[in-house]
PDB file of N, CA and C in Angstrom:
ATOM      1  N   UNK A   1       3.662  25.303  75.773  1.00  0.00           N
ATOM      2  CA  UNK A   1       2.984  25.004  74.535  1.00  0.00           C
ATOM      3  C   UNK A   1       2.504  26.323  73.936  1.00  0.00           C
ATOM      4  N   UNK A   2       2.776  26.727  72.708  1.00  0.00           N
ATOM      5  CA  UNK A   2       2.414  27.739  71.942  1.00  0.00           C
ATOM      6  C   UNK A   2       1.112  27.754  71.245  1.00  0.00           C
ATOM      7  N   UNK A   3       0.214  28.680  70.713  1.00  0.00           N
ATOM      8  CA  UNK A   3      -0.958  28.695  70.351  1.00  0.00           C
ATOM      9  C   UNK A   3      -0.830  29.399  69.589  1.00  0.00           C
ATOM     10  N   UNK A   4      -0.860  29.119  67.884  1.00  0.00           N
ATOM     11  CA  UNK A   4      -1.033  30.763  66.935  1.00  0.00           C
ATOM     12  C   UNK A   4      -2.108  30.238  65.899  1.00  0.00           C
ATOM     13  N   UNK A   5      -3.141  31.281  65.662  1.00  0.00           N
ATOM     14  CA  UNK A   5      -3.751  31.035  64.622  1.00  0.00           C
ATOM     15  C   UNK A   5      -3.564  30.724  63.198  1.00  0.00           C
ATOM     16  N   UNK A   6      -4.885  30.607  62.804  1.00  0.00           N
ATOM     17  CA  UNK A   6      -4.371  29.904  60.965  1.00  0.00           C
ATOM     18  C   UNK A   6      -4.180  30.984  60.517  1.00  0.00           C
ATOM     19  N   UNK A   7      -4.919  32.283  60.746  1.00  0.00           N
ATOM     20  CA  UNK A   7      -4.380  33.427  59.918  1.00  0.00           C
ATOM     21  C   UNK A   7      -2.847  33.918  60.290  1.00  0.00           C
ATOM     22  N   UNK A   8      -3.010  34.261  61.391  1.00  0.00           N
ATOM     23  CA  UNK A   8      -1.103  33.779  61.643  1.00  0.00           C
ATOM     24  C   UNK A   8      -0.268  33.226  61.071  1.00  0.00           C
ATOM     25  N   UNK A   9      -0.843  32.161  60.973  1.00  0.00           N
ATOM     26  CA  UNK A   9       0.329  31.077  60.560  1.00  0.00           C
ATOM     27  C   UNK A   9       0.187  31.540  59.100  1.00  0.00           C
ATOM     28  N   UNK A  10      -0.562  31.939  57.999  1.00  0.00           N
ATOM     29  CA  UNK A  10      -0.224  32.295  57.047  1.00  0.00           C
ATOM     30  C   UNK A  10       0.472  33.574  56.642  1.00  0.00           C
ATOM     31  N   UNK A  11       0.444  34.466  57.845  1.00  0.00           N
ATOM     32  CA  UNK A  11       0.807  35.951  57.606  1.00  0.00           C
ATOM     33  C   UNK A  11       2.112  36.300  58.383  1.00  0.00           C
ATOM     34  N   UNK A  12       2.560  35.187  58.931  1.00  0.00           N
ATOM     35  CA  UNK A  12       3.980  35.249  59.735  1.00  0.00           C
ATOM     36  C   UNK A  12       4.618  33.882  59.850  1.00  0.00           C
ATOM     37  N   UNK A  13       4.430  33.620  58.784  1.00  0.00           N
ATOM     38  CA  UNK A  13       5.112  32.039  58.607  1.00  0.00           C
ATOM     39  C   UNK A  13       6.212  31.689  59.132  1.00  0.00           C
ATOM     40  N   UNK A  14       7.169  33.092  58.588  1.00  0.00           N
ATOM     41  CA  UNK A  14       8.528  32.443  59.051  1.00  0.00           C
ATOM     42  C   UNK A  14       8.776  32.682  60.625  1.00  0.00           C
ATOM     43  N   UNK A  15       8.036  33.780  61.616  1.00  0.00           N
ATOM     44  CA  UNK A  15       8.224  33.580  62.393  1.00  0.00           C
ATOM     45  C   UNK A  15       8.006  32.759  63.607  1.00  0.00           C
ATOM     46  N   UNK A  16       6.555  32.288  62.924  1.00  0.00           N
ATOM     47  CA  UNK A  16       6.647  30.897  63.519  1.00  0.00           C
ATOM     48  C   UNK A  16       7.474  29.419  63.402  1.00  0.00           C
ATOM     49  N   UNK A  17       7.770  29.651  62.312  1.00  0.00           N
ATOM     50  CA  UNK A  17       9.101  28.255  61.777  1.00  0.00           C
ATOM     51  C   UNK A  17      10.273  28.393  62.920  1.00  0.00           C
ATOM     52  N   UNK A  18      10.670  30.018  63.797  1.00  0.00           N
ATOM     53  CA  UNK A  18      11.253  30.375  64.307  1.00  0.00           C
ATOM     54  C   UNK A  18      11.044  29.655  65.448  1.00  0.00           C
ATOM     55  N   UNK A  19       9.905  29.694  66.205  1.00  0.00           N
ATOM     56  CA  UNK A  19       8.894  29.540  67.105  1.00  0.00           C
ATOM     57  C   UNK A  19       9.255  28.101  67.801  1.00  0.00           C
ATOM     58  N   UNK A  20       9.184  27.178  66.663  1.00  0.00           N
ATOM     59  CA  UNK A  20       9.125  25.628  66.713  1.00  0.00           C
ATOM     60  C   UNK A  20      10.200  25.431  66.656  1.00  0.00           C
ATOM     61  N   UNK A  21      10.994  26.146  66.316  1.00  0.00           N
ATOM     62  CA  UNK A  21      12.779  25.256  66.221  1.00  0.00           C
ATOM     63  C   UNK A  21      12.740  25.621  67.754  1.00  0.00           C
ATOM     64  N   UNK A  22      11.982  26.852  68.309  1.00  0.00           N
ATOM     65  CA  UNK A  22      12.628  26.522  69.988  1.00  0.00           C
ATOM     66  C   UNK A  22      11.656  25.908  70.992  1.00  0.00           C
ATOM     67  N   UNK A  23      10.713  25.590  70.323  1.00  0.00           N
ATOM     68  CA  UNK A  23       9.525  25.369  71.686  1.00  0.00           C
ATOM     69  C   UNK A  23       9.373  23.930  70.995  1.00  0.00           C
ATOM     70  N   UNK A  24       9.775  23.687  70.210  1.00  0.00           N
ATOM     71  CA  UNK A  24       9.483  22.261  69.579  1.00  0.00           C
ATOM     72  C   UNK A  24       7.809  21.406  69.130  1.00  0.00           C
ATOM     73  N   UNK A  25       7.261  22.336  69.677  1.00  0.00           N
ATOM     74  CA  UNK A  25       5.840  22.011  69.004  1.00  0.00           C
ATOM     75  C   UNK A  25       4.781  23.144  69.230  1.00  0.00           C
ATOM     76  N   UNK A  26       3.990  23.497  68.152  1.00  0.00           N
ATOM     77  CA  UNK A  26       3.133  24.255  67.984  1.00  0.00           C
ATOM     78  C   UNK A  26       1.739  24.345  67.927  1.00  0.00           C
ATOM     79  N   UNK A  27       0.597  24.742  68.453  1.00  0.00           N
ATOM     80  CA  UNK A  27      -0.607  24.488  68.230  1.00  0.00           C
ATOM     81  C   UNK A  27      -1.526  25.364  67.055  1.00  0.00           C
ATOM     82  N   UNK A  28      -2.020  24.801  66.464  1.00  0.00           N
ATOM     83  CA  UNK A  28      -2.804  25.550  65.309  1.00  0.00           C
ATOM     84  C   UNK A  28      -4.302  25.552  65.642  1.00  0.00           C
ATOM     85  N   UNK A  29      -4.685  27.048  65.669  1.00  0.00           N
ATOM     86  CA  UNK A  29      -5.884  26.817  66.173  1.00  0.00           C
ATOM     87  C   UNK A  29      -7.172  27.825  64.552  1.00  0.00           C
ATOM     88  N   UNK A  30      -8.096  27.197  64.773  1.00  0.00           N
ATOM     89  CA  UNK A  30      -8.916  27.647  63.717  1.00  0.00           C
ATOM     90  C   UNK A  30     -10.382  28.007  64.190  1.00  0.00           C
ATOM     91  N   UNK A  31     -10.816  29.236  64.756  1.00  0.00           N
ATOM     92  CA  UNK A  31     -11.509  29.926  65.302  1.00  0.00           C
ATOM     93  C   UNK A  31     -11.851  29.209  66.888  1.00  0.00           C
ATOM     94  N   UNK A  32     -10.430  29.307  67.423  1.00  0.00           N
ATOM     95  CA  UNK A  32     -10.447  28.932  68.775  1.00  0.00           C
ATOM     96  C   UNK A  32     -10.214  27.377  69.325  1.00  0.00           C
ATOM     97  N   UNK A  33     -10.497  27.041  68.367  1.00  0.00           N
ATOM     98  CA  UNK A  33     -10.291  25.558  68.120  1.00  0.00           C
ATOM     99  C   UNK A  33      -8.941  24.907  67.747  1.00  0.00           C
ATOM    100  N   UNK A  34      -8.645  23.807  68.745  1.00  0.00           N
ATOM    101  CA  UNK A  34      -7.304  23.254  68.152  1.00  0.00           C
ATOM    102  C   UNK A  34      -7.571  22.439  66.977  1.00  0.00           C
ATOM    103  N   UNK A  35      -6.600  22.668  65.787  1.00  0.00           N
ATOM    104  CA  UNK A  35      -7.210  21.924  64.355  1.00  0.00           C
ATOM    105  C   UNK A  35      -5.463  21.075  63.551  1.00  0.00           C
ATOM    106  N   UNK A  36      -4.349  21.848  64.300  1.00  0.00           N
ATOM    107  CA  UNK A  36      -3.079  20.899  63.805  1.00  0.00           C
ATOM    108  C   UNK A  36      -2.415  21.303  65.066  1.00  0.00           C
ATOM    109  N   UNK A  37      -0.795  20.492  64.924  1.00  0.00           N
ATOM    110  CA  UNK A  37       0.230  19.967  65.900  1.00  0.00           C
ATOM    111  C   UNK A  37       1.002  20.087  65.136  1.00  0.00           C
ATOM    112  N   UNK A  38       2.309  20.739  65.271  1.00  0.00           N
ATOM    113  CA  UNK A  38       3.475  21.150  64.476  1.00  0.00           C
ATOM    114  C   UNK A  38       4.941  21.039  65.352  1.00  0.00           C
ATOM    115  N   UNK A  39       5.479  20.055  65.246  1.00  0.00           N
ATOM    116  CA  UNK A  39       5.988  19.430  65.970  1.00  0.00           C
ATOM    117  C   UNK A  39       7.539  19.801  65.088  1.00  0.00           C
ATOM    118  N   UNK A  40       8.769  19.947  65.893  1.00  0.00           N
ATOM    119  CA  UNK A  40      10.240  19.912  64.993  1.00  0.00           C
ATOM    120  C   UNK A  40      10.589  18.661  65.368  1.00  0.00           C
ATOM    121  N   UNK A  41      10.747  18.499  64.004  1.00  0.00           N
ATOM    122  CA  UNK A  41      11.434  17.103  63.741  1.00  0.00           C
ATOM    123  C   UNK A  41      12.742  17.445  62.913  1.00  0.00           C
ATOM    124  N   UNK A  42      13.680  16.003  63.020  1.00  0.00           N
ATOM    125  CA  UNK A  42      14.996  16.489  62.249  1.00  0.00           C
ATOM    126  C   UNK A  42      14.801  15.312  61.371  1.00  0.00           C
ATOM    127  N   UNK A  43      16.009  15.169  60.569  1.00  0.00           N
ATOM    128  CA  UNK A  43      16.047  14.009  59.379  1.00  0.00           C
ATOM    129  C   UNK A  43      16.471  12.826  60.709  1.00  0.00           C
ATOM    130  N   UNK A  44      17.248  13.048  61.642  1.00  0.00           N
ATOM    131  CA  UNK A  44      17.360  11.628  62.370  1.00  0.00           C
ATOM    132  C   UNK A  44      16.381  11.239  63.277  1.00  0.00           C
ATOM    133  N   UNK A  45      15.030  11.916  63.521  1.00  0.00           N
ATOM    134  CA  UNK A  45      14.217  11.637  64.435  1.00  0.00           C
ATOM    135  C   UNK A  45      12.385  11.504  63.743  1.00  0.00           C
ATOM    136  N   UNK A  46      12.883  11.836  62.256  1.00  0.00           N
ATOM    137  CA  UNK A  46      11.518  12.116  61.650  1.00  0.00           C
ATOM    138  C   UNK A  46      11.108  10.736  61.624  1.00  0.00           C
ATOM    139  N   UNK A  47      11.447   9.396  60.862  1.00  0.00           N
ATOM    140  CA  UNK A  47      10.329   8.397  61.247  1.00  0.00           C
ATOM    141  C   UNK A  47      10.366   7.637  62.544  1.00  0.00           C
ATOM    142  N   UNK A  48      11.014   8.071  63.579  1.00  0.00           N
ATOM    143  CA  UNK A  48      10.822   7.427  64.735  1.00  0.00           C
ATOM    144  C   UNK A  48       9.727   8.455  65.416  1.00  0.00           C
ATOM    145  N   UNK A  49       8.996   9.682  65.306  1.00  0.00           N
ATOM    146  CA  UNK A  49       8.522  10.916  65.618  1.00  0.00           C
ATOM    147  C   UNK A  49       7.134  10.136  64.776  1.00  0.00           C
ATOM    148  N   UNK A  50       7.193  10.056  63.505  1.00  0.00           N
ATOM    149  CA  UNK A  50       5.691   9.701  62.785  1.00  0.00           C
ATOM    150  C   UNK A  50       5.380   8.400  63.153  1.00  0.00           C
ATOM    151  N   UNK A  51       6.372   7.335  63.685  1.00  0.00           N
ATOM    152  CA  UNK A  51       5.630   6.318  64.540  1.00  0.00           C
ATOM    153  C   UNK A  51       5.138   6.515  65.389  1.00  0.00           C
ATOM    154  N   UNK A  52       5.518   7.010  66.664  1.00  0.00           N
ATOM    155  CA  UNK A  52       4.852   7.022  67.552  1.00  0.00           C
ATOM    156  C   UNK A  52       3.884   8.184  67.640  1.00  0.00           C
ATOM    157  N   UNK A  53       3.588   8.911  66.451  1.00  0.00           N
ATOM    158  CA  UNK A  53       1.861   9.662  66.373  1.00  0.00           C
ATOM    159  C   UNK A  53       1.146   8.515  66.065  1.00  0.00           C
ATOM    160  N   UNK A  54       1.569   8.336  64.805  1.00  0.00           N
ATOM    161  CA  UNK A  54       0.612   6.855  64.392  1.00  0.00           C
ATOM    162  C   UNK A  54      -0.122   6.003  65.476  1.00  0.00           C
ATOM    163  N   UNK A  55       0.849   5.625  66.317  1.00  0.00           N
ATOM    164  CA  UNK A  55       1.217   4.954  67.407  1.00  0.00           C
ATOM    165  C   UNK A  55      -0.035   5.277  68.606  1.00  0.00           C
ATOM    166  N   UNK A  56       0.287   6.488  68.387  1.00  0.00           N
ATOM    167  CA  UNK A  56      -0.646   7.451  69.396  1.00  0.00           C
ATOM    168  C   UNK A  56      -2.210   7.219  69.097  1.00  0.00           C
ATOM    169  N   UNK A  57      -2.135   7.562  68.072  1.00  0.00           N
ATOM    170  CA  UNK A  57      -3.733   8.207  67.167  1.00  0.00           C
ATOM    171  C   UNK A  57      -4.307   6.471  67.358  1.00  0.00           C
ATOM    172  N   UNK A  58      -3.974   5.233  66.923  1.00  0.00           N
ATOM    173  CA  UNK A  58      -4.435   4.326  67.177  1.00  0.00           C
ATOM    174  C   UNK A  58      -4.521   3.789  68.796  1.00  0.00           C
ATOM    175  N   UNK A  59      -4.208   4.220  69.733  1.00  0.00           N
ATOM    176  CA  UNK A  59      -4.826   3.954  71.792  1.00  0.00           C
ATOM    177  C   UNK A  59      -5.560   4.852  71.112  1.00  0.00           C
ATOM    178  N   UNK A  60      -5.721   5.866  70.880  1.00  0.00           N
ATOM    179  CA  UNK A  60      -6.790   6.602  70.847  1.00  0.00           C
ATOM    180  C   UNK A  60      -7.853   6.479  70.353  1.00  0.00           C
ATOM    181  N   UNK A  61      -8.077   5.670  69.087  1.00  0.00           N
ATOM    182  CA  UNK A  61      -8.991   5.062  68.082  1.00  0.00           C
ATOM    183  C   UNK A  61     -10.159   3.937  69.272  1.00  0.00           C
ATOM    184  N   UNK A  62      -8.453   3.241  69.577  1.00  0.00           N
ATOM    185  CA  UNK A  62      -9.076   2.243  70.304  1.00  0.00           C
ATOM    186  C   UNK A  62      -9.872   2.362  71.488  1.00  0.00           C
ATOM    187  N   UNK A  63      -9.025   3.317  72.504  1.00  0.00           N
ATOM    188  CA  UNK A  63     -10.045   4.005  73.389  1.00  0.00           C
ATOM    189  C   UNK A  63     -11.078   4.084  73.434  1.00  0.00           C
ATOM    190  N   UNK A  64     -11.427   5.142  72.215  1.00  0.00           N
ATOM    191  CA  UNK A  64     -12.315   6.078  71.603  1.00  0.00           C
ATOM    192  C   UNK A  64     -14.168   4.159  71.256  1.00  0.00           C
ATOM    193  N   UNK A  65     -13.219   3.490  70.770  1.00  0.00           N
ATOM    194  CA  UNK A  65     -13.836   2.418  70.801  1.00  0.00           C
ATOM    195  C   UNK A  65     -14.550   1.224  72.092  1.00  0.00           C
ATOM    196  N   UNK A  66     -13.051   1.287  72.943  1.00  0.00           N
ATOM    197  CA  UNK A  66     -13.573   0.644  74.468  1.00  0.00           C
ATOM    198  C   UNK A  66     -14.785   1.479  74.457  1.00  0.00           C
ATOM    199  N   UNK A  67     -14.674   2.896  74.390  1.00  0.00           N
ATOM    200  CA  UNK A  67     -15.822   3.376  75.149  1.00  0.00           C
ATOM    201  C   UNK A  67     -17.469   3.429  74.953  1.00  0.00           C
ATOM    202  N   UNK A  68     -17.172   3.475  73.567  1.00  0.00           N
ATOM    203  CA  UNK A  68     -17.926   3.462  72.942  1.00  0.00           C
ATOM    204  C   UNK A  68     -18.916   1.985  73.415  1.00  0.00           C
ATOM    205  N   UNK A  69     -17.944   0.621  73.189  1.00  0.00           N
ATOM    206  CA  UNK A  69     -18.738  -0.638  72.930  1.00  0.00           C
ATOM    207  C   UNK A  69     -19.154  -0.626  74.649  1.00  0.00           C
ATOM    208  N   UNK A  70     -18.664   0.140  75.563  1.00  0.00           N
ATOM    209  CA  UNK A  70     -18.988   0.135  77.164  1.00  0.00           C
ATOM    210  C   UNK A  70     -20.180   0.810  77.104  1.00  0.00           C
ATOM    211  N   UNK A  71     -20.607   1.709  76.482  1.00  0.00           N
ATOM    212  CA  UNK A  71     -22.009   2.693  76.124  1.00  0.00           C
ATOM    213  C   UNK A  71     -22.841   1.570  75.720  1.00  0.00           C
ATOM    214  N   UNK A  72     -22.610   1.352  74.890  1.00  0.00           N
ATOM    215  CA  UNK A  72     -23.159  -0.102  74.004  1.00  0.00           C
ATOM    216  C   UNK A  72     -23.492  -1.311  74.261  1.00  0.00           C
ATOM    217  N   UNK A  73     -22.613  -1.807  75.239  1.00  0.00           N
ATOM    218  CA  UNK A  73     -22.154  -2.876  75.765  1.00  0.00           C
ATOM    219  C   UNK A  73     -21.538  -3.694  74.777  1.00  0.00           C
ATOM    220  N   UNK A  74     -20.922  -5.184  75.062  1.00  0.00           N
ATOM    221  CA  UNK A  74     -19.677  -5.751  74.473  1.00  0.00           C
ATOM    222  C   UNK A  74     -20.749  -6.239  73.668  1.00  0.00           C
ATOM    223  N   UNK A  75     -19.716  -5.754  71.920  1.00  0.00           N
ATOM    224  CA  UNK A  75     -19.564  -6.333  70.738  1.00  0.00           C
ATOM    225  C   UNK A  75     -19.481  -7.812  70.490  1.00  0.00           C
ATOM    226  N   UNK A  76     -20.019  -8.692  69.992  1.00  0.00           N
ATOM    227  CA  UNK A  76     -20.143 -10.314  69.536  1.00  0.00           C
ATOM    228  C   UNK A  76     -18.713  -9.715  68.672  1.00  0.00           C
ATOM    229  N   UNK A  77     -17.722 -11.147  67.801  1.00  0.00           N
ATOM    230  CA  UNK A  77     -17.000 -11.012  66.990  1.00  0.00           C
ATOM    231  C   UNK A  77     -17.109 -10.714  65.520  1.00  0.00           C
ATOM    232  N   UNK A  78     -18.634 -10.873  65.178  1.00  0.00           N
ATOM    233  CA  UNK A  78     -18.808  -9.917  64.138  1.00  0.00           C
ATOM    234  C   UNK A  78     -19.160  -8.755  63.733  1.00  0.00           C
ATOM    235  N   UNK A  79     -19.423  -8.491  65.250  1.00  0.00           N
ATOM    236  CA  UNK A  79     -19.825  -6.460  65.437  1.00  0.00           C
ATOM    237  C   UNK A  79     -18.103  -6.173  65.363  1.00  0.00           C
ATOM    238  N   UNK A  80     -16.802  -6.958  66.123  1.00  0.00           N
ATOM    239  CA  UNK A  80     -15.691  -6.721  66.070  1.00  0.00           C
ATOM    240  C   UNK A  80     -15.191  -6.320  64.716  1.00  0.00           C
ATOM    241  N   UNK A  81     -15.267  -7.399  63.893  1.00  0.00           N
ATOM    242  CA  UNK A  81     -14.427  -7.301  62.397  1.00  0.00           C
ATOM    243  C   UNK A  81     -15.257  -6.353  62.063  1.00  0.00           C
ATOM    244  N   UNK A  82     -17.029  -6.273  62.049  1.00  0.00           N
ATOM    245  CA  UNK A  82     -17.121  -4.988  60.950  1.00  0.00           C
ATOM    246  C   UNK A  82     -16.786  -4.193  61.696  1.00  0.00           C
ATOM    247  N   UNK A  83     -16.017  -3.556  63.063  1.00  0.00           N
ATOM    248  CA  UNK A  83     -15.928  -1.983  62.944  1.00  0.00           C
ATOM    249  C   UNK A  83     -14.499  -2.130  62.771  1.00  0.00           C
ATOM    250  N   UNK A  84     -13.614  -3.236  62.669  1.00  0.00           N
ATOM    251  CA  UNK A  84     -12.087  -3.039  61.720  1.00  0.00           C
ATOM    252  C   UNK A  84     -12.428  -3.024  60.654  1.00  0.00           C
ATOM    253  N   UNK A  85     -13.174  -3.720  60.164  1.00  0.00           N
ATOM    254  CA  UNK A  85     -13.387  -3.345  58.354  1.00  0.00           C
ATOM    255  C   UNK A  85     -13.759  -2.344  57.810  1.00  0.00           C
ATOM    256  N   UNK A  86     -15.063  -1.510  58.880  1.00  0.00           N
ATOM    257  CA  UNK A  86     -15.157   0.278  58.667  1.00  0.00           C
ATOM    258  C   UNK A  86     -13.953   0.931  59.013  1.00  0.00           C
ATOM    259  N   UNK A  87     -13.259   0.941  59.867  1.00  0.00           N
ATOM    260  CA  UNK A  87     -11.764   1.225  60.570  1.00  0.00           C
ATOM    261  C   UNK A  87     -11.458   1.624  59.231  1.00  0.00           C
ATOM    262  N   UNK A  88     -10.860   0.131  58.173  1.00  0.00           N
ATOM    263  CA  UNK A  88      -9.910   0.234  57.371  1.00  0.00           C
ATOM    264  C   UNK A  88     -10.350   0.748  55.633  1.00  0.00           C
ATOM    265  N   UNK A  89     -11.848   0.534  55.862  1.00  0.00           N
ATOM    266  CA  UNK A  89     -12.303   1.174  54.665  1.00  0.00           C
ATOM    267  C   UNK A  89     -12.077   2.598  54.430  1.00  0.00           C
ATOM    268  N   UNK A  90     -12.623   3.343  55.928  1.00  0.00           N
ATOM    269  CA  UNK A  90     -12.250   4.889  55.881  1.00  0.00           C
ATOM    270  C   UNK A  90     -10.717   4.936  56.137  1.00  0.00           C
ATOM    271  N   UNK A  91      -9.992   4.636  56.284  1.00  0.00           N
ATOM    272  CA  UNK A  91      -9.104   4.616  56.235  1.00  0.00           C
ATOM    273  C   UNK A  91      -8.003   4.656  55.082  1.00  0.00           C
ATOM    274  N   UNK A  92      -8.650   3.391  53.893  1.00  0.00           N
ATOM    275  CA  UNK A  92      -8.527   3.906  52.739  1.00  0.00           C
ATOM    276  C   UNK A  92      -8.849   4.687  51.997  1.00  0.00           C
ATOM    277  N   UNK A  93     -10.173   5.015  52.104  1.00  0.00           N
ATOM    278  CA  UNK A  93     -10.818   6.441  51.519  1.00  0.00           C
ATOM    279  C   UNK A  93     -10.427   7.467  51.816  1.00  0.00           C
ATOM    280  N   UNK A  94      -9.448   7.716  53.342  1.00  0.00           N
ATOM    281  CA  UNK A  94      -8.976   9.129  53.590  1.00  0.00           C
ATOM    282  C   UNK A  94      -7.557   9.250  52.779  1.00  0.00           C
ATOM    283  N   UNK A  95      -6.804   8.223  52.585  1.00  0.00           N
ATOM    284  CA  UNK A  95      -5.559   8.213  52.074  1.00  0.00           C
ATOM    285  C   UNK A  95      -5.649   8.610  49.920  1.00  0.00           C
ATOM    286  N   UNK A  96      -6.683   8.105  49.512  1.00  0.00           N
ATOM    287  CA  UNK A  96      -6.624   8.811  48.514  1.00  0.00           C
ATOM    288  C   UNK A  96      -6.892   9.664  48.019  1.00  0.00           C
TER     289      UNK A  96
END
């Protein structure tokens, strides 16, 4: 797994484009911090590749949730729907 900074990545672009066609994914880091994932994709693998992030990022949501309501203890079914309905509100608010 590769690690190049954001100033990097703006000041040697192409040699990182280089980078990812052979290591196939890249880490972007922003004062030490991991902040993107740069992954090679082709035209025959690109939406089977953005499903399963999608894919990903939601066990993770959910996880991120088991654990939470285990801190908490278990949610009734209307603590359930409102945190899908916050889920999907920010959810719309990030998309526009």
């Amino acid at each position: 797994m590769q690690f190049v900074t954001v100033r990097d990545f703006r000041s040697s672009s192409r040699e990182i484009w280089d980078k990812l066609s052979r290591d196939d994914e890249i880490i972007v880091t922003n004062n030490g911090k991991p902040t993107a994932l740069l992954l090679n994709v082709s035209e025959n693998n690109f939406e089977e590749t953005l499903r399963l992030i999608r894919q990903a990022k939601v066990l993770r949501i959910v996880g991120d949730m088991r654990e939470e309501a285990g801190e908490r203890g278990f949610l009734n079914d209307e603590e359930i729907d409102a945190e899908i309905q916050a889920y999907r509100d920010e959810k719309r608010k990030n998309a526009k």
